[in-house]
PDB file of N, CA and C in Angstrom:
ATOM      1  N   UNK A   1     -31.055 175.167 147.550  1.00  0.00           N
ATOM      2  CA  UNK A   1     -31.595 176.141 148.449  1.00  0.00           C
ATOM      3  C   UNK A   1     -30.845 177.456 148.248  1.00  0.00           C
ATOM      4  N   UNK A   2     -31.594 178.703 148.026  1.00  0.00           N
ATOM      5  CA  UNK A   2     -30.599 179.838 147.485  1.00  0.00           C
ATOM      6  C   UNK A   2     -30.748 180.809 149.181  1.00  0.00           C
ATOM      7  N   UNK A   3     -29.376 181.247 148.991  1.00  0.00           N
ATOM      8  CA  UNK A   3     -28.884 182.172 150.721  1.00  0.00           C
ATOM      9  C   UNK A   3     -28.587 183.427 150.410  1.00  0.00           C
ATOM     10  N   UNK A   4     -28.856 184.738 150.540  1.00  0.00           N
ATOM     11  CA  UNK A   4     -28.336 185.976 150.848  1.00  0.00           C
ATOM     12  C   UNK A   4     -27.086 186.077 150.484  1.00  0.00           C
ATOM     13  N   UNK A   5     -26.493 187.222 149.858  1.00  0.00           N
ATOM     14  CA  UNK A   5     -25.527 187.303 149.974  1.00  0.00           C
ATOM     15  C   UNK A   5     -25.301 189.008 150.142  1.00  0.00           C
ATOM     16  N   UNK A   6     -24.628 190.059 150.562  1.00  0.00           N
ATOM     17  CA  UNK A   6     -24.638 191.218 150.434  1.00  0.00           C
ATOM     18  C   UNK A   6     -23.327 191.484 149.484  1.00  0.00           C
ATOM     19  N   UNK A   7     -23.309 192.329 148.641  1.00  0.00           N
ATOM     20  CA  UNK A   7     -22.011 192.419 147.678  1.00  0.00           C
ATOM     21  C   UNK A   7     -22.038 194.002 147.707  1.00  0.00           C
ATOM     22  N   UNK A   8     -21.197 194.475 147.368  1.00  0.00           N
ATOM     23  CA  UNK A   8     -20.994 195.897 147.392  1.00  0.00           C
ATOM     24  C   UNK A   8     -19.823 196.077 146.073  1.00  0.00           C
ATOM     25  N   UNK A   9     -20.872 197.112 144.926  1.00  0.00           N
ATOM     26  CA  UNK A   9     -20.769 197.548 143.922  1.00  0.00           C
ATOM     27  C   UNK A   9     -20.868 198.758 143.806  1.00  0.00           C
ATOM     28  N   UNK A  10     -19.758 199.253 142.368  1.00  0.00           N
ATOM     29  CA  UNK A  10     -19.734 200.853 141.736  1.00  0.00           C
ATOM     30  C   UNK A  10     -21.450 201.169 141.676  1.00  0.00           C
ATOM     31  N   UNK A  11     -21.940 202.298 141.756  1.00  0.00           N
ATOM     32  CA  UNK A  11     -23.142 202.526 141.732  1.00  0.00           C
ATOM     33  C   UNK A  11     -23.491 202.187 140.009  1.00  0.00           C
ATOM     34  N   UNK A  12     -22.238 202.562 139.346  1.00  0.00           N
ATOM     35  CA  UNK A  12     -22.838 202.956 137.581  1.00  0.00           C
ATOM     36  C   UNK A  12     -22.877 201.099 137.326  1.00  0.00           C
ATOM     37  N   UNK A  13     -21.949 200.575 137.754  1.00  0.00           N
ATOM     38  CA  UNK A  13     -21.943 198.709 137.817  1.00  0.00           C
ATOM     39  C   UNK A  13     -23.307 198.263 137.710  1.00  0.00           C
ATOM     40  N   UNK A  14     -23.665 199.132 139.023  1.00  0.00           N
ATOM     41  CA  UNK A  14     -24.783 198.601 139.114  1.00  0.00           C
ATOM     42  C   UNK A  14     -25.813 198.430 138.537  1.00  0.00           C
ATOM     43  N   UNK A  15     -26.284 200.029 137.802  1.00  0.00           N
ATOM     44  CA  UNK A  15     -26.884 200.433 137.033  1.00  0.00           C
ATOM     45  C   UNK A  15     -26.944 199.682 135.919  1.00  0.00           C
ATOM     46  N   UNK A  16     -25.909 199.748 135.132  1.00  0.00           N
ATOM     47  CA  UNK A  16     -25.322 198.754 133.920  1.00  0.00           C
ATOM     48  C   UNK A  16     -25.771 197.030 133.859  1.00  0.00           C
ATOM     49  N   UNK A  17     -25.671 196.804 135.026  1.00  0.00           N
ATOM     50  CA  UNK A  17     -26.006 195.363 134.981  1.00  0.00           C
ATOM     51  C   UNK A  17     -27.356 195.029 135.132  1.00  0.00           C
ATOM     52  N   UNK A  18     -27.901 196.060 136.178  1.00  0.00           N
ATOM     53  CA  UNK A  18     -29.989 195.878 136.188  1.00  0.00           C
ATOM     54  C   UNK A  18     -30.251 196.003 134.699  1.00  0.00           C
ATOM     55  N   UNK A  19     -29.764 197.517 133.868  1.00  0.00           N
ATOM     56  CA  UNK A  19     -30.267 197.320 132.644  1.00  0.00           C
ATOM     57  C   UNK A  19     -30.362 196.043 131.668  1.00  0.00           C
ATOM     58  N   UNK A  20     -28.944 195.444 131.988  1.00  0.00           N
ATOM     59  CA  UNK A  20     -28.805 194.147 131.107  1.00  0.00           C
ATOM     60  C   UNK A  20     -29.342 193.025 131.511  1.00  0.00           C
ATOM     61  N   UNK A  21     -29.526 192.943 132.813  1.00  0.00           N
ATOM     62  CA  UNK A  21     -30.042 191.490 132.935  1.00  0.00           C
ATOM     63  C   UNK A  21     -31.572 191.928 132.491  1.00  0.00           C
ATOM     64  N   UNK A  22     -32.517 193.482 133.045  1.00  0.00           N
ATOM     65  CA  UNK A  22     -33.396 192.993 132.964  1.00  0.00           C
ATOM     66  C   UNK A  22     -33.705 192.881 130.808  1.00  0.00           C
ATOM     67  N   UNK A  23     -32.852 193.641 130.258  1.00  0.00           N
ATOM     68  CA  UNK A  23     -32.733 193.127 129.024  1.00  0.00           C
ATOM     69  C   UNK A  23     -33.067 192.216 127.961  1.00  0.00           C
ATOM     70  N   UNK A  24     -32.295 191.294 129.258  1.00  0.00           N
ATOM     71  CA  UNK A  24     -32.060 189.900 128.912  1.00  0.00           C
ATOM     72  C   UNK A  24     -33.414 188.892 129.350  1.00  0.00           C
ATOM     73  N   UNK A  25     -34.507 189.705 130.052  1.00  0.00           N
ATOM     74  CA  UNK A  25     -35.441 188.965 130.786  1.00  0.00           C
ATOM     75  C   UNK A  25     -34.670 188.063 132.535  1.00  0.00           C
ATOM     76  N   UNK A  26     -33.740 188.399 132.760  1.00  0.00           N
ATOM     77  CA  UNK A  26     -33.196 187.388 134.005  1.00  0.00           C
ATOM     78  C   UNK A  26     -33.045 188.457 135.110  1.00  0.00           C
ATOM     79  N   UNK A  27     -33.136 188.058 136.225  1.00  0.00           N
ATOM     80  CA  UNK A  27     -32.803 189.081 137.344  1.00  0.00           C
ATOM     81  C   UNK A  27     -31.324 188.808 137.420  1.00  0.00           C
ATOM     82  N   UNK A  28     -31.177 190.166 138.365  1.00  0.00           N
ATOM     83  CA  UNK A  28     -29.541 190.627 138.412  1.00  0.00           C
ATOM     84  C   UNK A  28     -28.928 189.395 139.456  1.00  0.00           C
ATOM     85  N   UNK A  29     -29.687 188.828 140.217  1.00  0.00           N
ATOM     86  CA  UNK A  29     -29.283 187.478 141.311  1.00  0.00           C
ATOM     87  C   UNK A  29     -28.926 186.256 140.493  1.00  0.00           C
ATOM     88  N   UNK A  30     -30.215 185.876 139.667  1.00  0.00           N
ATOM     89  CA  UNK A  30     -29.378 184.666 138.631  1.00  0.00           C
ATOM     90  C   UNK A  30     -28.489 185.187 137.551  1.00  0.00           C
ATOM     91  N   UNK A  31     -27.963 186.156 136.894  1.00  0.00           N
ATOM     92  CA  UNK A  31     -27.424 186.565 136.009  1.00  0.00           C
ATOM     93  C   UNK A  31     -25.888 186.681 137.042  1.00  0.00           C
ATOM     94  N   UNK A  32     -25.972 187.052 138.094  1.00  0.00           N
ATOM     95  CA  UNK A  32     -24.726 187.306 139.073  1.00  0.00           C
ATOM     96  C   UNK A  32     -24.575 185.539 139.492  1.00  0.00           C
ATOM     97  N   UNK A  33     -25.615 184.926 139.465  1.00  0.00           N
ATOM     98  CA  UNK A  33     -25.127 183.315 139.783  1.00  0.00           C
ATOM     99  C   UNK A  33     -24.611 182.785 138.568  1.00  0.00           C
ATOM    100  N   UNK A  34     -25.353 182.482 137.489  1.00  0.00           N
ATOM    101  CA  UNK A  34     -24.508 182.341 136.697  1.00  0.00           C
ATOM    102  C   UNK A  34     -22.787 182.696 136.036  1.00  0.00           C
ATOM    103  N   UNK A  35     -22.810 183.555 136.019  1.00  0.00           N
ATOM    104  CA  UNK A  35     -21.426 184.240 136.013  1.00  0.00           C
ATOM    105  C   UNK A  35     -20.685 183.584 137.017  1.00  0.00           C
ATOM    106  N   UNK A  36     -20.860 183.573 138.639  1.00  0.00           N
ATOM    107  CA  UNK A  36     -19.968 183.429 139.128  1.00  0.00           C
ATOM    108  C   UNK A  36     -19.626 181.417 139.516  1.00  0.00           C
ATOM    109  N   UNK A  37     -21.018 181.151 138.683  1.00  0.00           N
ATOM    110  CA  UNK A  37     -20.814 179.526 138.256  1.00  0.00           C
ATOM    111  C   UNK A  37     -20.167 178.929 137.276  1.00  0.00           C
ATOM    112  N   UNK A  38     -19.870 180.005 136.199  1.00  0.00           N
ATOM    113  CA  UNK A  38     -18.407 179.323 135.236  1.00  0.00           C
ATOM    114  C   UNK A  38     -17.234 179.635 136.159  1.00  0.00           C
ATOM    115  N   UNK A  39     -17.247 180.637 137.309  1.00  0.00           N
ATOM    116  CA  UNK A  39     -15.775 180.441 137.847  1.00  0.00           C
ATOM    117  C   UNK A  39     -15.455 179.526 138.376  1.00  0.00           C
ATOM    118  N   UNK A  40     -16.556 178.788 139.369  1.00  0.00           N
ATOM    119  CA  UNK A  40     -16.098 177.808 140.289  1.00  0.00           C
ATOM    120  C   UNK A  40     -16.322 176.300 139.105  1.00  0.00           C
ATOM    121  N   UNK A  41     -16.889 176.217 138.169  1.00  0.00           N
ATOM    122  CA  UNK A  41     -17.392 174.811 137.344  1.00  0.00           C
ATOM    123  C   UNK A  41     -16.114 174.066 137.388  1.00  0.00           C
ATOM    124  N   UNK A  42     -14.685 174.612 137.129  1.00  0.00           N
ATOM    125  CA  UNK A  42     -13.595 173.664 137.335  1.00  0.00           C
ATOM    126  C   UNK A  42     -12.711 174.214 138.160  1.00  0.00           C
ATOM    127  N   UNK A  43     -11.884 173.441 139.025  1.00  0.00           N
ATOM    128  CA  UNK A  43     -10.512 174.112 139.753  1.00  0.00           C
ATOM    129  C   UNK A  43      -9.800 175.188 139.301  1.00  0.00           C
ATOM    130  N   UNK A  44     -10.202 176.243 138.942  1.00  0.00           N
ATOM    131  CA  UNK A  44      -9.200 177.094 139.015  1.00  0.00           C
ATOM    132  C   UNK A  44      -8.034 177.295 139.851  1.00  0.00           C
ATOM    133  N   UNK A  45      -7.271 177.844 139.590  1.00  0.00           N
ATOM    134  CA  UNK A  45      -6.408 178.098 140.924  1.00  0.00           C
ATOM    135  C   UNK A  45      -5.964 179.779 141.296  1.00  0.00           C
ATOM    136  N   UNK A  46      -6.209 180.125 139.915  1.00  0.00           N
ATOM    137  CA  UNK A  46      -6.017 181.885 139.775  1.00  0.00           C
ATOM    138  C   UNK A  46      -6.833 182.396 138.989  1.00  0.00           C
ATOM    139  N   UNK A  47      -7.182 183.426 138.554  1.00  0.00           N
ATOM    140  CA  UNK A  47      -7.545 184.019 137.301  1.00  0.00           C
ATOM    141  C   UNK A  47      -7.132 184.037 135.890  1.00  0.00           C
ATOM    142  N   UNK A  48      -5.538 183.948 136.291  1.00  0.00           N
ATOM    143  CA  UNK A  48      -5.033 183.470 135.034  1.00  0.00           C
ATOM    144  C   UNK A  48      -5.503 182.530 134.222  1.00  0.00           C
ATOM    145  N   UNK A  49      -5.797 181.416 135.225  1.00  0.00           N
ATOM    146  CA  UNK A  49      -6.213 180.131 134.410  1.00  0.00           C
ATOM    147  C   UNK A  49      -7.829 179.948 133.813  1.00  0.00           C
ATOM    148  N   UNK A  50      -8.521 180.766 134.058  1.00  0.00           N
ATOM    149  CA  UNK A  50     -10.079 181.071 133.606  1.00  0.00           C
ATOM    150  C   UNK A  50      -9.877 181.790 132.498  1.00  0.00           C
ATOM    151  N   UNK A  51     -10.633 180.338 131.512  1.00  0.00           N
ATOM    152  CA  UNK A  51     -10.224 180.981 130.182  1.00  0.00           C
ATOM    153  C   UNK A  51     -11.208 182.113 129.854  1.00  0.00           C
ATOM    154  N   UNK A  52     -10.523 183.132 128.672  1.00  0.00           N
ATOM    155  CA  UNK A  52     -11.263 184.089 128.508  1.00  0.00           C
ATOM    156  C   UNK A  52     -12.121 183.731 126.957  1.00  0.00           C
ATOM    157  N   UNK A  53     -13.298 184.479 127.108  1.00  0.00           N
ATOM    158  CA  UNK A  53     -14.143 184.089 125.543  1.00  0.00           C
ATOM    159  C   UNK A  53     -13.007 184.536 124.680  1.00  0.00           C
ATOM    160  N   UNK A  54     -13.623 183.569 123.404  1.00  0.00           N
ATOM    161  CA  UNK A  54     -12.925 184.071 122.274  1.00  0.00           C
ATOM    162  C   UNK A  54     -13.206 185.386 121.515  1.00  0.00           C
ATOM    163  N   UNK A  55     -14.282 185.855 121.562  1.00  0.00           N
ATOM    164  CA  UNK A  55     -14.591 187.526 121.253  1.00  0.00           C
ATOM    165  C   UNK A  55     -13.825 188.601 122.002  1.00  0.00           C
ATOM    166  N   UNK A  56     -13.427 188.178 123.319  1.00  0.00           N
ATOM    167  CA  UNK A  56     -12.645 189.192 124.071  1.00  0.00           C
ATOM    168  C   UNK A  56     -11.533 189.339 123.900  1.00  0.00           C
ATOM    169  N   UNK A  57     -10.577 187.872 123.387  1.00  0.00           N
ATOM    170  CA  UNK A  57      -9.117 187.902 123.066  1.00  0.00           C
ATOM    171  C   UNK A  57      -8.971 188.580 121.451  1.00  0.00           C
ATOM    172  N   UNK A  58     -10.784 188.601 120.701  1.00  0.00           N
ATOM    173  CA  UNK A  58     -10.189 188.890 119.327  1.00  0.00           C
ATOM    174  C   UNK A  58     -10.312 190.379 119.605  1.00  0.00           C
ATOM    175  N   UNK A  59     -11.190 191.099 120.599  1.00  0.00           N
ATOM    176  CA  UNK A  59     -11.245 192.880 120.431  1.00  0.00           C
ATOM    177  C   UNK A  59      -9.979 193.173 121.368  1.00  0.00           C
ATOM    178  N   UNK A  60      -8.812 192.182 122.120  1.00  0.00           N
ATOM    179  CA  UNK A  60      -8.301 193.221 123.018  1.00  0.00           C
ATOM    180  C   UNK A  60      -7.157 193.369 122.273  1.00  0.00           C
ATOM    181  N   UNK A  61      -6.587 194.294 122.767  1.00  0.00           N
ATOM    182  CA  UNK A  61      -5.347 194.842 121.705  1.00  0.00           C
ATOM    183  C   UNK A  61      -4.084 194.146 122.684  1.00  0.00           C
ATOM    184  N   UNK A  62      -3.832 193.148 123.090  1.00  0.00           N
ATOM    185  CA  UNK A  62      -2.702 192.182 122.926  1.00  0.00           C
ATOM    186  C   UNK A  62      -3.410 191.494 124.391  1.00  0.00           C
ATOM    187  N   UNK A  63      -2.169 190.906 124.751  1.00  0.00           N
ATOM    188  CA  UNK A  63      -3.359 189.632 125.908  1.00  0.00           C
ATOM    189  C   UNK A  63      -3.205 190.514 127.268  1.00  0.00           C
ATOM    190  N   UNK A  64      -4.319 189.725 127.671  1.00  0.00           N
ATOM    191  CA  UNK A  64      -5.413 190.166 129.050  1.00  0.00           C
ATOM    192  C   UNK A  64      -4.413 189.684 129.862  1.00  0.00           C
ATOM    193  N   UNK A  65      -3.928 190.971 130.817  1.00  0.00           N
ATOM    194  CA  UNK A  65      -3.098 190.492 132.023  1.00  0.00           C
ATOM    195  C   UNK A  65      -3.903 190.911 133.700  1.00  0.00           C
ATOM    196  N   UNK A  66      -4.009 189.997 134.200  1.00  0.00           N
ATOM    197  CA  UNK A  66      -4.773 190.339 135.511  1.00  0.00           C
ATOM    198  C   UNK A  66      -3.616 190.913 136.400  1.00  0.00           C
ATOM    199  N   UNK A  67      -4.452 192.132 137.314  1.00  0.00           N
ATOM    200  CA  UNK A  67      -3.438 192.924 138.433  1.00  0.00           C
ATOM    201  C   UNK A  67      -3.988 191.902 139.022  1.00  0.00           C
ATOM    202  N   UNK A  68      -3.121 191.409 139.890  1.00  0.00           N
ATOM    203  CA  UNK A  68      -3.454 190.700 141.415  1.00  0.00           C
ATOM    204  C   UNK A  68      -2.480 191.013 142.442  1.00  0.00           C
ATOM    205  N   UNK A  69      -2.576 191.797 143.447  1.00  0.00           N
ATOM    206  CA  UNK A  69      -1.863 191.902 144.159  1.00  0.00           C
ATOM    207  C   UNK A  69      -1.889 190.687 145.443  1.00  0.00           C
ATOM    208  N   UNK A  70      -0.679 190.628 146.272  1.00  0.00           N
ATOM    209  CA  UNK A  70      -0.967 189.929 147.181  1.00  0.00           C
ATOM    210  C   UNK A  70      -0.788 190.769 148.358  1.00  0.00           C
ATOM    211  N   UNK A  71      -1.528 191.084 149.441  1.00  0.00           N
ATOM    212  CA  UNK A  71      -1.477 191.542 150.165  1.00  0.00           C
ATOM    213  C   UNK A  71      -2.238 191.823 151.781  1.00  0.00           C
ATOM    214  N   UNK A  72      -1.269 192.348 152.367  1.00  0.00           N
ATOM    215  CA  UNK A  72      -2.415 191.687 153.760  1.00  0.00           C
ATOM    216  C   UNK A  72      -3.906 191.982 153.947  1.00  0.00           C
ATOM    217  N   UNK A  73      -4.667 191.446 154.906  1.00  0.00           N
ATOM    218  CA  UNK A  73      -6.238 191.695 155.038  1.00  0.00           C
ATOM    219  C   UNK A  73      -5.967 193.464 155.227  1.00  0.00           C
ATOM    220  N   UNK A  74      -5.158 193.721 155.897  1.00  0.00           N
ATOM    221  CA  UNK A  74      -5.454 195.290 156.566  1.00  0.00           C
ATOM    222  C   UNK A  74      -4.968 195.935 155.601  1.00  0.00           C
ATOM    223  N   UNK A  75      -4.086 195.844 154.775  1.00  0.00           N
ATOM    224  CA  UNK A  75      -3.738 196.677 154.102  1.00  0.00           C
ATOM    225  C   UNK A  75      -4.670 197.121 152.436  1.00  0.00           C
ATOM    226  N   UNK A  76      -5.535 195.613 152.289  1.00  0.00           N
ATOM    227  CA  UNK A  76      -6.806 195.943 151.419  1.00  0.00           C
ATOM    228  C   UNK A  76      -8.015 196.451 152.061  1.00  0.00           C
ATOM    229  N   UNK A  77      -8.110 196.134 153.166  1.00  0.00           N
ATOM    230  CA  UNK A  77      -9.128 197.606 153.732  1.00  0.00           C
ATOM    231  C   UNK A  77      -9.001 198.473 154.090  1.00  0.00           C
ATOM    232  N   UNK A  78      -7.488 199.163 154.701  1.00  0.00           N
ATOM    233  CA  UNK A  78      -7.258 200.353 154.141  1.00  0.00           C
ATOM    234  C   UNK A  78      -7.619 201.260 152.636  1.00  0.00           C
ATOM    235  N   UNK A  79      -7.034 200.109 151.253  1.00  0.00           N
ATOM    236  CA  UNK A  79      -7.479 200.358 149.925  1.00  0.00           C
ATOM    237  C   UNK A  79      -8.765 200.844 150.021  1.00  0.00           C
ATOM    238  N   UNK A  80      -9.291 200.002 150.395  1.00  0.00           N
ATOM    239  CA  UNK A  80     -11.165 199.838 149.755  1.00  0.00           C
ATOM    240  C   UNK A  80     -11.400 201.179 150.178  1.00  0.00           C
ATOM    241  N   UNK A  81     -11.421 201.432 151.835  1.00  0.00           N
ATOM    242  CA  UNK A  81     -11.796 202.619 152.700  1.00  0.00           C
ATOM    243  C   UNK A  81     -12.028 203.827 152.351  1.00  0.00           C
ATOM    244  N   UNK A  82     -10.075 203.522 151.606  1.00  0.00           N
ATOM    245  CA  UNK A  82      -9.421 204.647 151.105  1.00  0.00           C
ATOM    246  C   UNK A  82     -10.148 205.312 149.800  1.00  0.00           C
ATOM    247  N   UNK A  83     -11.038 204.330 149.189  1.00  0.00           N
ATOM    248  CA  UNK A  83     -11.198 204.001 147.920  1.00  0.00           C
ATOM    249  C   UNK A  83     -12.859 205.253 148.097  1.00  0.00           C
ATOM    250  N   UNK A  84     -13.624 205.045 149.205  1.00  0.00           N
ATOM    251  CA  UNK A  84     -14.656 205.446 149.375  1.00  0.00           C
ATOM    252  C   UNK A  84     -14.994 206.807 150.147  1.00  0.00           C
ATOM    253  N   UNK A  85     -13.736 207.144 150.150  1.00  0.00           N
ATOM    254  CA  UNK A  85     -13.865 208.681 150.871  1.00  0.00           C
ATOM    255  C   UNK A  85     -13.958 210.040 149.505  1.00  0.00           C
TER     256      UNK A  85
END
């Protein structure tokens, strides 16, 4: 059974990804399900541990390090807020 979800994206993101899915023939809802169904397919526990394709480790110029901060609820919606003014 598929549910709503509201997500909030860069406008050009956005742009970028309608072009490609519709590209691809798939809408931007299953193309955004898919994707976010190799994250959950096994236990992850971080990002770290989601392996990356092998085309991405051969174009990046040394290895892929994720920012993750840890930090409180209020102090990332301050960020975001901050982010949109």
């Amino acid at each position: 059974m598929d549910s709503k979800l509201t997500l909030s994206f860069d406008e050009t993101i956005i742009i970028k990804a309608k072009n490609f899915a519709e590209r691809n023939n798939i809408s931007l809802s299953r193309m955004i399900e898919h994707l976010l169904s190799k994250v959950v397919e096994k236990p992850y526990q971080s990002l770290d541990e989601f392996p990356i394709s092998d085309w991405v480790t051969m174009v990046a110029e040394g290895k892929a390090v994720y920012q993750t901060k840890k930090a409180k609820k209020t102090s990332l919606n301050d960020e975001f807020f901050a982010s949109k003014k």
